[in-house]
PDB file of N, CA and C in Angstrom:
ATOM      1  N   UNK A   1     -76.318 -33.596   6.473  1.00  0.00           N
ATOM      2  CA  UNK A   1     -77.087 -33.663   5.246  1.00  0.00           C
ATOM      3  C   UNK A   1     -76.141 -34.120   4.133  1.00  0.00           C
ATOM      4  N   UNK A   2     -76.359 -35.219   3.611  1.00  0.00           N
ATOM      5  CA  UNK A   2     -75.574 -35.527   2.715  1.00  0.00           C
ATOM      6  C   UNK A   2     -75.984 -35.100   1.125  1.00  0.00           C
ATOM      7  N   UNK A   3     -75.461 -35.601   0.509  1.00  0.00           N
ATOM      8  CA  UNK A   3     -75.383 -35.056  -0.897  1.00  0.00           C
ATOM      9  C   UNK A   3     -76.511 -35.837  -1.548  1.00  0.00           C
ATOM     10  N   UNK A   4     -76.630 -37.302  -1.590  1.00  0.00           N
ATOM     11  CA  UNK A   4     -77.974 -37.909  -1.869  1.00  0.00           C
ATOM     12  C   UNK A   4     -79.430 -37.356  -1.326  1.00  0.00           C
ATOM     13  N   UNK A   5     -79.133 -36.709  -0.300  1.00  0.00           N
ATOM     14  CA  UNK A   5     -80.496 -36.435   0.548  1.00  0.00           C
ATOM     15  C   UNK A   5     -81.098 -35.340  -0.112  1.00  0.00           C
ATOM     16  N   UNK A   6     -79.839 -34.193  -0.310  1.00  0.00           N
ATOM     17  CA  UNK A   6     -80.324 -32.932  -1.280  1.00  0.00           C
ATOM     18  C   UNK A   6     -80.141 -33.510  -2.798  1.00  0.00           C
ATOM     19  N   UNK A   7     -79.630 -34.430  -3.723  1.00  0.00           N
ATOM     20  CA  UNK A   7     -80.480 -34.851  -4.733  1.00  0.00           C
ATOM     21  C   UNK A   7     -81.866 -35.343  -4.798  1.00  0.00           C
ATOM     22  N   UNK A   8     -82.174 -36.117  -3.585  1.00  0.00           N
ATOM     23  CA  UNK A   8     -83.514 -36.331  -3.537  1.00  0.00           C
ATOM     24  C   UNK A   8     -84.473 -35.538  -3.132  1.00  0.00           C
ATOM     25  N   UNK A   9     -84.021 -34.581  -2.529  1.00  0.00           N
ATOM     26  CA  UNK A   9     -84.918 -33.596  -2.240  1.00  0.00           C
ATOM     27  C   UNK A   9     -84.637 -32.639  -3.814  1.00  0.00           C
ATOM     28  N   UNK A  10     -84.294 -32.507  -4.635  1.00  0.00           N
ATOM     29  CA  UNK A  10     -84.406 -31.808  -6.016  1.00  0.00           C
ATOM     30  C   UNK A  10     -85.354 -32.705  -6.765  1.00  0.00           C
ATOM     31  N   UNK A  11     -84.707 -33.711  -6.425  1.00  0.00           N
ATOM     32  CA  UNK A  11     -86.000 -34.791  -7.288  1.00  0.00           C
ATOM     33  C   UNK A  11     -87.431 -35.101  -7.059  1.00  0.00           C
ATOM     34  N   UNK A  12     -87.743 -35.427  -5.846  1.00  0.00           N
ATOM     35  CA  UNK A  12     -88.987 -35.701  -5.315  1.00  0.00           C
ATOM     36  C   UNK A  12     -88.532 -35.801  -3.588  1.00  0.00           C
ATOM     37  N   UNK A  13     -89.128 -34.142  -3.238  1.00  0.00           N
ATOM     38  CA  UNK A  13     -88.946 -33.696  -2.227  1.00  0.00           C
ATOM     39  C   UNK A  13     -89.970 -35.149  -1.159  1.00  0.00           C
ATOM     40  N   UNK A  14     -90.987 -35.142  -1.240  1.00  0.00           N
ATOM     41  CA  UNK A  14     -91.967 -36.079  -0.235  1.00  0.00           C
ATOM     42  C   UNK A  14     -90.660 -37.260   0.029  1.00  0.00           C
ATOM     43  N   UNK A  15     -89.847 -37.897  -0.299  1.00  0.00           N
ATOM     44  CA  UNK A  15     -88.826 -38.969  -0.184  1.00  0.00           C
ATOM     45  C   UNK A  15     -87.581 -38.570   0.440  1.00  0.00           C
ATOM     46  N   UNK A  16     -87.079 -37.432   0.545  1.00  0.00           N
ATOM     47  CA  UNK A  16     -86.343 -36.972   1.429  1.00  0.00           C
ATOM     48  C   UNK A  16     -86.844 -36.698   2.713  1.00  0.00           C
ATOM     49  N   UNK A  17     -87.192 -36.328   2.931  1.00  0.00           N
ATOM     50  CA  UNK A  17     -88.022 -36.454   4.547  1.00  0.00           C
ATOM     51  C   UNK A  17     -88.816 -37.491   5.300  1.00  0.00           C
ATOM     52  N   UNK A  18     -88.921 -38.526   4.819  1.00  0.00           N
ATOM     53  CA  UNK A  18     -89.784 -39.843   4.683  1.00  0.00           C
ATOM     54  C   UNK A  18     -88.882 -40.295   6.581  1.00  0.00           C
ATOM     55  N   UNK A  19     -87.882 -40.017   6.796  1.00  0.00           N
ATOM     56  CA  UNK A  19     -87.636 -40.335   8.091  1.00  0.00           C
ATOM     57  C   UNK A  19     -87.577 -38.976   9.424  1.00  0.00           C
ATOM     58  N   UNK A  20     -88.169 -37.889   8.538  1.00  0.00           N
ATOM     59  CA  UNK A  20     -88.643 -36.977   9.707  1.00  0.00           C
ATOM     60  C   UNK A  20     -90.062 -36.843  10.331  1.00  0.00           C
ATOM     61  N   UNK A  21     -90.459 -37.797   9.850  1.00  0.00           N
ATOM     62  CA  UNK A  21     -91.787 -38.154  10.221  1.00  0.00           C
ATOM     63  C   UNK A  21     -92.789 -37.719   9.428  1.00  0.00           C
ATOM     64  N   UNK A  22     -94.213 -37.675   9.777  1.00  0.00           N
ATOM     65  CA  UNK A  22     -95.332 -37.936   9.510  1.00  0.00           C
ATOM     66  C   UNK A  22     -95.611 -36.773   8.749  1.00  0.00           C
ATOM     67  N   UNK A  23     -95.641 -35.865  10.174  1.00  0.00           N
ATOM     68  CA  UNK A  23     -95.958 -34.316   9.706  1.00  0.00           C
ATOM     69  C   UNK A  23     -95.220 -33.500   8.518  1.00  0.00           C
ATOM     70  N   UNK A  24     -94.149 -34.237   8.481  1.00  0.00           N
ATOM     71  CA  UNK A  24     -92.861 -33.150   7.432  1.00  0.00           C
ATOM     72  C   UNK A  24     -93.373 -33.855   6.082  1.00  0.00           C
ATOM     73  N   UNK A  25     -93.560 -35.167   6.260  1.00  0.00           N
ATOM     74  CA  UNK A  25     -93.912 -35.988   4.880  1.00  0.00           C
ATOM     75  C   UNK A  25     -95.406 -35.252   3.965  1.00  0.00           C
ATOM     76  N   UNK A  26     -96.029 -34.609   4.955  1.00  0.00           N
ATOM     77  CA  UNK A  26     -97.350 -34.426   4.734  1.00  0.00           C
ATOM     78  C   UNK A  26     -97.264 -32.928   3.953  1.00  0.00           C
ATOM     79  N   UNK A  27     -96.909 -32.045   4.846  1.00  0.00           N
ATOM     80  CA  UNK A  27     -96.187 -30.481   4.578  1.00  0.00           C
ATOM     81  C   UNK A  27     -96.086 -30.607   3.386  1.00  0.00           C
ATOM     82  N   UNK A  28     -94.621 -31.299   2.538  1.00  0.00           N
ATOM     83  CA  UNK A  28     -93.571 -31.040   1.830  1.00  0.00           C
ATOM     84  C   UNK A  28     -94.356 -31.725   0.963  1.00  0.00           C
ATOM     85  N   UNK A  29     -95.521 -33.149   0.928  1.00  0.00           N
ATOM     86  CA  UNK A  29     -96.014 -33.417  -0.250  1.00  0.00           C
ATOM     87  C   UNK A  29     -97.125 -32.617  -0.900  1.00  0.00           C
ATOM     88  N   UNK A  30     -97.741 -31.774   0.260  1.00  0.00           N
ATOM     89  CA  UNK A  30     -98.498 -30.970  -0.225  1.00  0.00           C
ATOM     90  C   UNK A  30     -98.081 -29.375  -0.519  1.00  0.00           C
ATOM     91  N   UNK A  31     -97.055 -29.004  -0.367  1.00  0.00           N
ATOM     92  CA  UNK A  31     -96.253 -28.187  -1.384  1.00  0.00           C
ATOM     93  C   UNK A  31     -95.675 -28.549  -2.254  1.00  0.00           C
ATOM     94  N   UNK A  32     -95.322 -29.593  -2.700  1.00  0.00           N
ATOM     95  CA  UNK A  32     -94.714 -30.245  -3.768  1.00  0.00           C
ATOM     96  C   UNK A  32     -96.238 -30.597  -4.983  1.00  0.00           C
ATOM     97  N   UNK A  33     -96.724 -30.806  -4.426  1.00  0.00           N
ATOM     98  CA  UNK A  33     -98.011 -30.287  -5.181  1.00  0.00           C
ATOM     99  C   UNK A  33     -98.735 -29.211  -5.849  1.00  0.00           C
ATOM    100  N   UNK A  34     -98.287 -28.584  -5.174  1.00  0.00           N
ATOM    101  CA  UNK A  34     -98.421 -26.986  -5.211  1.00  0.00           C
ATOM    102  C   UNK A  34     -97.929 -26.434  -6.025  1.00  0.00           C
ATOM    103  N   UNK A  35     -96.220 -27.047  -6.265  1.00  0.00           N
ATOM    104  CA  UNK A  35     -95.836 -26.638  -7.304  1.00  0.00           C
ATOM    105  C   UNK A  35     -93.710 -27.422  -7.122  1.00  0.00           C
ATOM    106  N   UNK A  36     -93.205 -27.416  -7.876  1.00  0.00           N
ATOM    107  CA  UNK A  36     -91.975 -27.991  -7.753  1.00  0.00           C
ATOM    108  C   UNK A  36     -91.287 -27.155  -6.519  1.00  0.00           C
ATOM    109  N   UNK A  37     -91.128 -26.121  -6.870  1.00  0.00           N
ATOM    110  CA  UNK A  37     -90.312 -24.901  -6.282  1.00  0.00           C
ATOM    111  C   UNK A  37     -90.290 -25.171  -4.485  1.00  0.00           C
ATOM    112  N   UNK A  38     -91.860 -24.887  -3.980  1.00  0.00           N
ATOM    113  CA  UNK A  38     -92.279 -24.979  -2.322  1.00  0.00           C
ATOM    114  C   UNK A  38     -91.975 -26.470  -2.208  1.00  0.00           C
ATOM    115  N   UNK A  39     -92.073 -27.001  -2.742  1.00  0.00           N
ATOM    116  CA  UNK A  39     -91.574 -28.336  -1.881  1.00  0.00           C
ATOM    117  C   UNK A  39     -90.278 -28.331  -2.091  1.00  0.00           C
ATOM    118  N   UNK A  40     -89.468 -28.308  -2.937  1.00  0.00           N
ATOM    119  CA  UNK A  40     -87.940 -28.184  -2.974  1.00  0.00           C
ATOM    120  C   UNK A  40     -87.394 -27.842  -1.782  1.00  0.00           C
ATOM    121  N   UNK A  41     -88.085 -26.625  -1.301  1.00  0.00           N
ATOM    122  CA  UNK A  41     -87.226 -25.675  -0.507  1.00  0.00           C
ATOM    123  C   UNK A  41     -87.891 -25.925   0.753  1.00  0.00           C
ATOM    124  N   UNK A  42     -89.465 -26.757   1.339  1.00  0.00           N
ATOM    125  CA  UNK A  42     -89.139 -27.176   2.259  1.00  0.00           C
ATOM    126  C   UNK A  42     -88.650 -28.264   2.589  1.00  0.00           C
ATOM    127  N   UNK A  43     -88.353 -29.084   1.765  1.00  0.00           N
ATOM    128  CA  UNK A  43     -87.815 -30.372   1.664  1.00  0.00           C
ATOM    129  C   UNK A  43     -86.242 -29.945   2.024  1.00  0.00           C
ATOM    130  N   UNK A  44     -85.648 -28.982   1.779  1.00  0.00           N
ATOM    131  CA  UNK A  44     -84.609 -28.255   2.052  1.00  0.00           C
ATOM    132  C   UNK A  44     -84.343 -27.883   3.213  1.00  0.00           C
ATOM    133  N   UNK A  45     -85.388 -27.097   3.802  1.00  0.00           N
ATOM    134  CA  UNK A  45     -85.272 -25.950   5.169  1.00  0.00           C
ATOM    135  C   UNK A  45     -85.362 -27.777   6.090  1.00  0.00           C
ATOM    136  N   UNK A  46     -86.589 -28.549   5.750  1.00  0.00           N
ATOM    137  CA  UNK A  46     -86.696 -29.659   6.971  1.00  0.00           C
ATOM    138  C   UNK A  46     -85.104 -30.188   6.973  1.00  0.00           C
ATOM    139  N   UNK A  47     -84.407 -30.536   5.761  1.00  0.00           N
ATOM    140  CA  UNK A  47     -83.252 -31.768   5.721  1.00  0.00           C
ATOM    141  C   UNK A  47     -82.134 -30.722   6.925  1.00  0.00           C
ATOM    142  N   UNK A  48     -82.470 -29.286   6.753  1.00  0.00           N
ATOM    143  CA  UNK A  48     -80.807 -28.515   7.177  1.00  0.00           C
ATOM    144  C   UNK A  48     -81.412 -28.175   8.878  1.00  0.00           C
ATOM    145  N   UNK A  49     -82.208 -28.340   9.269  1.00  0.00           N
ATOM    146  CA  UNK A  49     -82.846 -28.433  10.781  1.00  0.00           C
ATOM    147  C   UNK A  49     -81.902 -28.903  11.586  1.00  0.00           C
ATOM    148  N   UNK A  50     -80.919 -27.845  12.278  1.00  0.00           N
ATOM    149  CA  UNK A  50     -80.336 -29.161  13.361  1.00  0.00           C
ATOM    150  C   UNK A  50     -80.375 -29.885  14.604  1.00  0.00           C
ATOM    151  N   UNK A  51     -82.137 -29.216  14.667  1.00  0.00           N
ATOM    152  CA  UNK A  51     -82.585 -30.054  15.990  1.00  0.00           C
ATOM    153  C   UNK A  51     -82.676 -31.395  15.430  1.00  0.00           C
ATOM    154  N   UNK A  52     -83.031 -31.735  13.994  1.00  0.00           N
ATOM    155  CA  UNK A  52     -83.261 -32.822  13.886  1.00  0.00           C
ATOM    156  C   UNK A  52     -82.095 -33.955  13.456  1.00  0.00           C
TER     157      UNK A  52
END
């Protein structure tokens, strides 16, 4: 996880995950909707995954 990935995930979580696919893009934009905070932090929990 690099350092750009967690700026972009502070910034606009839906764009950090944009290469974990479909489902994570979907999740994280609709908590990011929800409110800043829930998408932050799954935009967070998806980037630090190390199956992925």
């Amino acid at each position: 996880m690099s350092i750009w990935r967690v700026l972009l995930a502070i910034i606009f979580p839906p764009l950090s995950v944009l290469d974990k696919g479909c489902g994570s893009v979907i999740i994280v934009f609709i908590l990011w909707l929800c409110g800043w905070v829930p998408g932050t932090i799954a935009a967070l929990i998806i980037l630090n995954n190390p199956k992925q």
